[in-house]
Protein backbone atom coordinates (compact mmCIF):
# COMPACT_ATOMS: atom_id res chain seq x y z
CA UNK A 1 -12.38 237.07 100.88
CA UNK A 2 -10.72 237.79 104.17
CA UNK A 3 -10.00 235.66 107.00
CA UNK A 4 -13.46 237.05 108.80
CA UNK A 5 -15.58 236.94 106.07
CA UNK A 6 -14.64 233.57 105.73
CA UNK A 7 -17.60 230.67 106.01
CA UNK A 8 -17.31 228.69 109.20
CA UNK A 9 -15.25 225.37 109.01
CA UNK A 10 -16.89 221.64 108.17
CA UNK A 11 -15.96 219.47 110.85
CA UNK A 12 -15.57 216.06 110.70
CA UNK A 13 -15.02 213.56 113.08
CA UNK A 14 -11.85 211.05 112.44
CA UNK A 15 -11.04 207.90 114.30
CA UNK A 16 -8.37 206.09 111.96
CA UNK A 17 -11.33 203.61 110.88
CA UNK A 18 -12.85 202.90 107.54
CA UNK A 19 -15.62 204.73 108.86
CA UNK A 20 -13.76 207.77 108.57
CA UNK A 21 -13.26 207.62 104.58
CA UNK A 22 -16.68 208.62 103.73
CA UNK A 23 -16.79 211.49 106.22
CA UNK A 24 -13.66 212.70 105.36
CA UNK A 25 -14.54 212.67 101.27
CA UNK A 26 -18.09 214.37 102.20
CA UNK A 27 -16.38 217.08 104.71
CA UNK A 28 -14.30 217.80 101.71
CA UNK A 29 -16.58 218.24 99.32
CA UNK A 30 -18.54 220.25 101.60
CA UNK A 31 -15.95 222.45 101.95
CA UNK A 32 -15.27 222.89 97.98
CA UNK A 33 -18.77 224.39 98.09
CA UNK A 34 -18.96 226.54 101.04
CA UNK A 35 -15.20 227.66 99.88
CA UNK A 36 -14.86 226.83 103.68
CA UNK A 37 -11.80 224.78 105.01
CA UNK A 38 -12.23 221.52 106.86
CA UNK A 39 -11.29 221.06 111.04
CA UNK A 40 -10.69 217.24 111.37
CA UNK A 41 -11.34 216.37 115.00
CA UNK A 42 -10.35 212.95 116.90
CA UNK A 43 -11.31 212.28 120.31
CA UNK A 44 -9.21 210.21 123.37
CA UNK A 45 -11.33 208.85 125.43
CA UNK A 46 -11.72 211.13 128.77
CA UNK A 47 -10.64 209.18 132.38
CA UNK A 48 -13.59 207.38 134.05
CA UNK A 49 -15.03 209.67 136.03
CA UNK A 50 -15.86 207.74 139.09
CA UNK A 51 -12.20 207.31 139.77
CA UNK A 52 -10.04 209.18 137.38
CA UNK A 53 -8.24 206.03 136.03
CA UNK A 54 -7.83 205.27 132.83
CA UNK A 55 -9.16 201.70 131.43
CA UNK A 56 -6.31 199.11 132.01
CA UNK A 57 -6.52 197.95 128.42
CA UNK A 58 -6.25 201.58 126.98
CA UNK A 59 -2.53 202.58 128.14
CA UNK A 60 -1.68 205.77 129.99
CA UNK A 61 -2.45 209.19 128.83
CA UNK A 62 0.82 209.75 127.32
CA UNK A 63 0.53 207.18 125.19
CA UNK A 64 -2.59 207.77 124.20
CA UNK A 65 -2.16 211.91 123.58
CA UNK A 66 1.10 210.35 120.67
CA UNK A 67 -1.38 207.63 119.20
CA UNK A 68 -4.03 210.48 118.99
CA UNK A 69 -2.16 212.98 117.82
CA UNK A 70 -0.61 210.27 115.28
CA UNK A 71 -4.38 209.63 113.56
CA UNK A 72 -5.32 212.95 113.19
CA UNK A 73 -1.98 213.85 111.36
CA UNK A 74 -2.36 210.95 108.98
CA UNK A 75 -6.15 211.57 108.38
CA UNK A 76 -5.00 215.54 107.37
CA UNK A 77 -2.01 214.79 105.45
CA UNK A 78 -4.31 212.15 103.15
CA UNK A 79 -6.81 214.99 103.11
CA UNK A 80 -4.15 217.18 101.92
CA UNK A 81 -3.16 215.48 99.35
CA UNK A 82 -6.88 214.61 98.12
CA UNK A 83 -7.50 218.55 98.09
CA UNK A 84 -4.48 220.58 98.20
CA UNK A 85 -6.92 223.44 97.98
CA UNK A 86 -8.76 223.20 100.82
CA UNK A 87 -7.25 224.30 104.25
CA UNK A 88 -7.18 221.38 106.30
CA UNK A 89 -6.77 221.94 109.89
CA UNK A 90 -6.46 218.75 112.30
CA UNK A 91 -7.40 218.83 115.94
CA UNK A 92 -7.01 216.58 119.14
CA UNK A 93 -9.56 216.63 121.51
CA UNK A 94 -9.35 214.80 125.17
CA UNK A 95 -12.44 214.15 127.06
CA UNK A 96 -15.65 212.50 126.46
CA UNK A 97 -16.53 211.36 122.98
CA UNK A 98 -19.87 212.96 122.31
CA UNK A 99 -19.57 216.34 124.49
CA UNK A 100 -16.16 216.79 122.46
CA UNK A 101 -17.66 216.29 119.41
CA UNK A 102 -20.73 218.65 120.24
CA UNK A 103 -18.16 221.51 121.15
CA UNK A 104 -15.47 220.88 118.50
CA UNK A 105 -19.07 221.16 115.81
CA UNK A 106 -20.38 224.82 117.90
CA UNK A 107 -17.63 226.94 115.70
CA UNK A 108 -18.26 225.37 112.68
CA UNK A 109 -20.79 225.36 110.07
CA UNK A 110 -21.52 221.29 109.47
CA UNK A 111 -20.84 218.73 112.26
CA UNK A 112 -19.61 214.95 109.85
CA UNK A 113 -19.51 212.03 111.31
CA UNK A 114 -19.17 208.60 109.62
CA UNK A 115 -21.25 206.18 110.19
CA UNK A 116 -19.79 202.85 111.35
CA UNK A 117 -20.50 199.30 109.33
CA UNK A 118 -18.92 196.45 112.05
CA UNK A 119 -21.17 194.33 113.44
CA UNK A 120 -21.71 193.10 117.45
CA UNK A 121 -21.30 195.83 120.59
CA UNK A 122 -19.03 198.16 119.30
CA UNK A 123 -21.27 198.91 116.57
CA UNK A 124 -24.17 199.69 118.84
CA UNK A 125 -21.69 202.23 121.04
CA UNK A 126 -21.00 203.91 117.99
CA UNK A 127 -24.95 204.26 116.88
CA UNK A 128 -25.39 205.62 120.41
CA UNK A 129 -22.77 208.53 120.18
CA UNK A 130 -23.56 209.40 116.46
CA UNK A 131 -27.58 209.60 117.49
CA UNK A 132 -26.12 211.27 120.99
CA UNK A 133 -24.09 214.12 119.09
CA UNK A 134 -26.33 214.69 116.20
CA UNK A 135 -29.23 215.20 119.42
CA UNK A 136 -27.28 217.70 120.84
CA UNK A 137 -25.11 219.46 118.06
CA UNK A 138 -25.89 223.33 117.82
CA UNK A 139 -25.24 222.98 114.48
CA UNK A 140 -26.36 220.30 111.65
CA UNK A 141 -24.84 217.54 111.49
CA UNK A 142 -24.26 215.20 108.82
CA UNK A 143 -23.83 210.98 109.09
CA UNK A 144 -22.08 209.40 106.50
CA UNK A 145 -22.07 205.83 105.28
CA UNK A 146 -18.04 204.64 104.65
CA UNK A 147 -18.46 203.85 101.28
CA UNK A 148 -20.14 206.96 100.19
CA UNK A 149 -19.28 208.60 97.09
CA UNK A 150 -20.24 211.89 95.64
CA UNK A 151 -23.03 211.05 93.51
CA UNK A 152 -23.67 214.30 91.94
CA UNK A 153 -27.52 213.30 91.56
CA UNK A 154 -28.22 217.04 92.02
CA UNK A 155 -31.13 216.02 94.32
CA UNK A 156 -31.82 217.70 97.92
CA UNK A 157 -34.59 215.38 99.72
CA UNK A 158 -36.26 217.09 102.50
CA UNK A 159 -38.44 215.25 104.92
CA UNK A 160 -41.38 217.06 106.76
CA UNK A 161 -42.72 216.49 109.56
CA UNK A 162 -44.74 219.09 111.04
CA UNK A 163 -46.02 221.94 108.48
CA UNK A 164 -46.00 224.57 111.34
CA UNK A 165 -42.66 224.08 112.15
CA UNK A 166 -41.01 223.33 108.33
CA UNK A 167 -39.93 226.39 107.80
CA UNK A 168 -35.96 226.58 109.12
CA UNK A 169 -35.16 223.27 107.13
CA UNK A 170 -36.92 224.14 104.44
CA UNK A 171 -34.66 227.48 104.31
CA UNK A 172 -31.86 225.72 104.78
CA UNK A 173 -32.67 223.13 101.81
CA UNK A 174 -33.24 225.68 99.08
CA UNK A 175 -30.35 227.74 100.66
CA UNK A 176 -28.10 225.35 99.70
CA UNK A 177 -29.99 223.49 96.83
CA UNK A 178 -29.58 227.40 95.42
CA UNK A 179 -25.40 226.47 95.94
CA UNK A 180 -25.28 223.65 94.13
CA UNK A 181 -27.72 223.83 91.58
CA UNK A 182 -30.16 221.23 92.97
CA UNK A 183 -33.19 220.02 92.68
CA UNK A 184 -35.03 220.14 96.06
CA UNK A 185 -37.97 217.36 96.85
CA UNK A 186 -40.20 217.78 99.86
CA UNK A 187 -41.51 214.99 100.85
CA UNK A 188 -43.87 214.07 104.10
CA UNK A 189 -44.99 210.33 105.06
CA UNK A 190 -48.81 209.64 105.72
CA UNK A 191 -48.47 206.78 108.69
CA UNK A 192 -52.01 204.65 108.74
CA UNK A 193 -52.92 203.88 111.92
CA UNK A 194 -53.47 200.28 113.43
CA UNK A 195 -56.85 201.05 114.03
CA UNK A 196 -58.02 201.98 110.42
CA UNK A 197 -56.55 198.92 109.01
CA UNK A 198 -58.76 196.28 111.72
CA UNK A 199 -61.52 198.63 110.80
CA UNK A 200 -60.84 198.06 107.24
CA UNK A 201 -60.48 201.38 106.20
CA UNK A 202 -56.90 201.59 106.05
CA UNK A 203 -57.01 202.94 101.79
CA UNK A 204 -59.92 205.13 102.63
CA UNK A 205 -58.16 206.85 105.47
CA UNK A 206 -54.82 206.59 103.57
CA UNK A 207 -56.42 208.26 100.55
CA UNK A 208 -57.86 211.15 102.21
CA UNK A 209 -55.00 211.67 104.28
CA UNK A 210 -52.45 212.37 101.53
CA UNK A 211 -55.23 214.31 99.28
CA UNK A 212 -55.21 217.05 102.36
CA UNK A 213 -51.97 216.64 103.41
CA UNK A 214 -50.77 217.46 99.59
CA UNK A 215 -52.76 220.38 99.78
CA UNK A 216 -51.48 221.95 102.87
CA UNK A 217 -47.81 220.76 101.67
CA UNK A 218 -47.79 222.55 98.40
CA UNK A 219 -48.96 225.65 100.39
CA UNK A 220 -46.39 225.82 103.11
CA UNK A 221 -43.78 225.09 100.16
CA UNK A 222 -44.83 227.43 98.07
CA UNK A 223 -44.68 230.25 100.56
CA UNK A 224 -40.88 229.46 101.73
CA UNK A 225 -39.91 228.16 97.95
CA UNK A 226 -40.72 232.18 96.50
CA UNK A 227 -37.49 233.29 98.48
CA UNK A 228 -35.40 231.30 96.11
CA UNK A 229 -37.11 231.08 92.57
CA UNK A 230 -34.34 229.84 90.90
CA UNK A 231 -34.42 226.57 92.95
CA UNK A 232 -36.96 223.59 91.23
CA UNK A 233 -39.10 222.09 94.34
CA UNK A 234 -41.22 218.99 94.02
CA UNK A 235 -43.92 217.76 96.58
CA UNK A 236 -44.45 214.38 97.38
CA UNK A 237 -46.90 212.85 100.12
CA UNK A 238 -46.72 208.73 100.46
CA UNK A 239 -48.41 206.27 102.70
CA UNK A 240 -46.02 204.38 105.06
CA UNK A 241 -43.95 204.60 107.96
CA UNK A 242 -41.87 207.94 107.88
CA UNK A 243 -38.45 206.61 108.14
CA UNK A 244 -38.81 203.76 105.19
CA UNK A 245 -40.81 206.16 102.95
CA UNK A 246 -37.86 208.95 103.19
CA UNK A 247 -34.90 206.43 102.76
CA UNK A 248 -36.42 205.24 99.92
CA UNK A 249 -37.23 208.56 98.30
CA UNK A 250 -34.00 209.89 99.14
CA UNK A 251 -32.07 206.59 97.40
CA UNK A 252 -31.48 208.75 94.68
CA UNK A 253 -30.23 211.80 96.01
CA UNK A 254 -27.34 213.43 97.44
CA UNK A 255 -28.46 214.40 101.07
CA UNK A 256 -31.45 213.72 103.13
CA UNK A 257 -32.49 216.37 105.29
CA UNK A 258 -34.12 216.01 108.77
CA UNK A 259 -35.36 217.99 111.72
CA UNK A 260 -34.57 217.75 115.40
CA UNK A 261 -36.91 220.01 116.84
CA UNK A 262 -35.66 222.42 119.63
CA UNK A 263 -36.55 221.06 123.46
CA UNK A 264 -36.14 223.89 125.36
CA UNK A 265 -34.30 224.48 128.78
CA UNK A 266 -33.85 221.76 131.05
CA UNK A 267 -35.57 219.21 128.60
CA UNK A 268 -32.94 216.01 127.72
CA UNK A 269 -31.86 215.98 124.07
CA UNK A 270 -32.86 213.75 122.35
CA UNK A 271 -33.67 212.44 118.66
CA UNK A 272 -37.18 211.61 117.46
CA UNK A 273 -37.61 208.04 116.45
CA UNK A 274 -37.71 208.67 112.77
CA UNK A 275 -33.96 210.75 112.14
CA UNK A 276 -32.60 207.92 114.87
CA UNK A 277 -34.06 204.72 112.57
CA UNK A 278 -32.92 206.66 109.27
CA UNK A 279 -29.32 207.35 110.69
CA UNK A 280 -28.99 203.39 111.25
CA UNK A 281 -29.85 202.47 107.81
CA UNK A 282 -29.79 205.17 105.44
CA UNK A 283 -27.25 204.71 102.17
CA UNK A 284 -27.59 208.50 101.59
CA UNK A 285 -26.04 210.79 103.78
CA UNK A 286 -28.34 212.05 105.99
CA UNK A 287 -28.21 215.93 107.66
CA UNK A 288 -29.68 216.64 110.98
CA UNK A 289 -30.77 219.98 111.47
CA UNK A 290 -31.26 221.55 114.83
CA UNK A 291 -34.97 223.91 114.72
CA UNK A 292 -34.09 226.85 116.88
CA UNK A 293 -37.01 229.88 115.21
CA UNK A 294 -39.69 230.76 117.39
CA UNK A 295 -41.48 232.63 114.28
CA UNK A 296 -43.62 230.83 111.74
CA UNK A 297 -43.70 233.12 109.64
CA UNK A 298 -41.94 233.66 106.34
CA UNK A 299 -38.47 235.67 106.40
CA UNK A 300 -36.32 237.75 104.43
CA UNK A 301 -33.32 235.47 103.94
CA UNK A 302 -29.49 236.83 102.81
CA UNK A 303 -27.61 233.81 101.81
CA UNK A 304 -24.58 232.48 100.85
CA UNK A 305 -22.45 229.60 100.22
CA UNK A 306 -25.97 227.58 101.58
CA UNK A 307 -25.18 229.14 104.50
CA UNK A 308 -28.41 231.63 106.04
CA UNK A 309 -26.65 234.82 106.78
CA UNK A 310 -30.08 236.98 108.20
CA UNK A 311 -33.33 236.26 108.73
């Protein structure tokens, strides 16, 4: 394989944190099976932009360029020695957190960022610029919990949404299910409305509703699944509020898959309510993929590495 047929780096976002670990150990595995190597990105903090000063309590630049420079360089070298096969390439990035981030992801093929476990206001910043970045990635990005650990459950779960519009992350699912030799489940949450339960119908309307949402399910799956028969798909439709019925089906599986749906020009980015409420709480890591087809229909897909090469 040549340097331009090589597949497009994982990126992963380090800070020197315990955070990082899980990221780091997912980016790397990653990497192992897209025979990709791994860019390890940490970002200064840009001046305020209202006045061009620095914080008082964060030093001058200089300083902070050496400290920088300093975590990145430790975060590679541990890499390194964890997988002396992989190229590991470490970056420094100065300017805002999150557009950093979203630019550093662009060349790459996976965008992984650990997910942070302190408690009080500095865990809330960092929920805001993992949900901020994973909104406005070009690219899918992955959030890791700090303590994850390659499970090798062999399990892909894919959450749907919208059947008009699954068709991109389900390609992307069995693309790389079809890598690793996974099992993919497609599942899609049935939310009872208020209403139906003070009418007391909520089982009624709950039963019907996942009878014809299993049929239309198992048809959109089936047409997208035939481009990769080797893959095993299951279909599940459950009762419940979307973001606790996927992070409970996916508590046994390696990745949870998610859609942010494309917004178009001069709409703000933003995440839906269920990826955002997953990303807080999920113990599986969980993979936000940016929709960008304007076709419904079914496509011819090349792929490789579970990466799609032509549609």
């Amino acid at each position: 394989m040549t340097a331009d047929q090589r597949a497009a780096p994982v990126v992963v976002a380090v800070d020197g944190s315990e955070r990082s670990a899980g990221a780091v150990g997912y980016a790397i595995t990653e990497a192992r099976i897209r025979r990709s190597g791994v860019r390890m990105v940490h970002v200064v903090p840009a001046p305020l932009p209202e006045s061009g000063l620095w914080p008082a309590e964060a030093g001058d630049i200089a300083y902070l360029e050496r400290a920088g420079r300093g975590t990145v360089a430790r975060e590679a070298e541990a890499a390194r020695a964890v997988a002396p096969e992989v190229d590991i390439e470490p970056v420094l990035a100065l300017g805002p957190r999150v557009a950093q981030l979203v630019a550093a992801g662009a060349s790459g093929g996976l965008l992984v960022l650990g997910r942070e476990t302190r408690h009080g206001a500095e865990r809330l910043v960092a929920r805001a610029t993992t949900a901020e970045v994973a909104a406005r990635a070009t690219v899918p990005v992955a959030v890791v919990p700090a303590q994850w650990r390659d499970s090798g459950h062999n399990r892909i779960v894919v959450g749907i949404k919208t059947f008009t519009s699954a068709g991109e992350l389900l390609t992307r699912a069995l693309s790389v299910a079809a890598c690793r030799h996974a099992i993919v489940r497609v599942v899609h949450a049935v939310e009872v409305p208020d209403l139906a339960a003070d009418l007391g119908i909520a089982d009624s309307y709950a039963g019907e509703s996942v009878t014809a949402a299993t049929r239309l399910l198992e048809t959109v799956v089936h047409d997208w699944a035939v481009v990769y028969p080797g893959v095993a798909v299951e279909t599940s439709v459950v009762p419940g509020r979307p973001d606790e019925v996927l992070v409970e089906a996916a508590a046994d599986a390696d990745v949870l898959m998610v859609a942010r749906h494309h917004r178009g020009l001069g709409r703000t980015a933003r995440l839906g309510r269920t990826p955002r409420a997953i990303l807080n709480v999920c113990d599986t890591p969980v993979e936000v993929v940016p929709l960008r087809w304007k076709t419904s229909g079914v496509p011819i897909v090349l792929e490789s590495d579970g990466e799609i090469l032509k549609t």
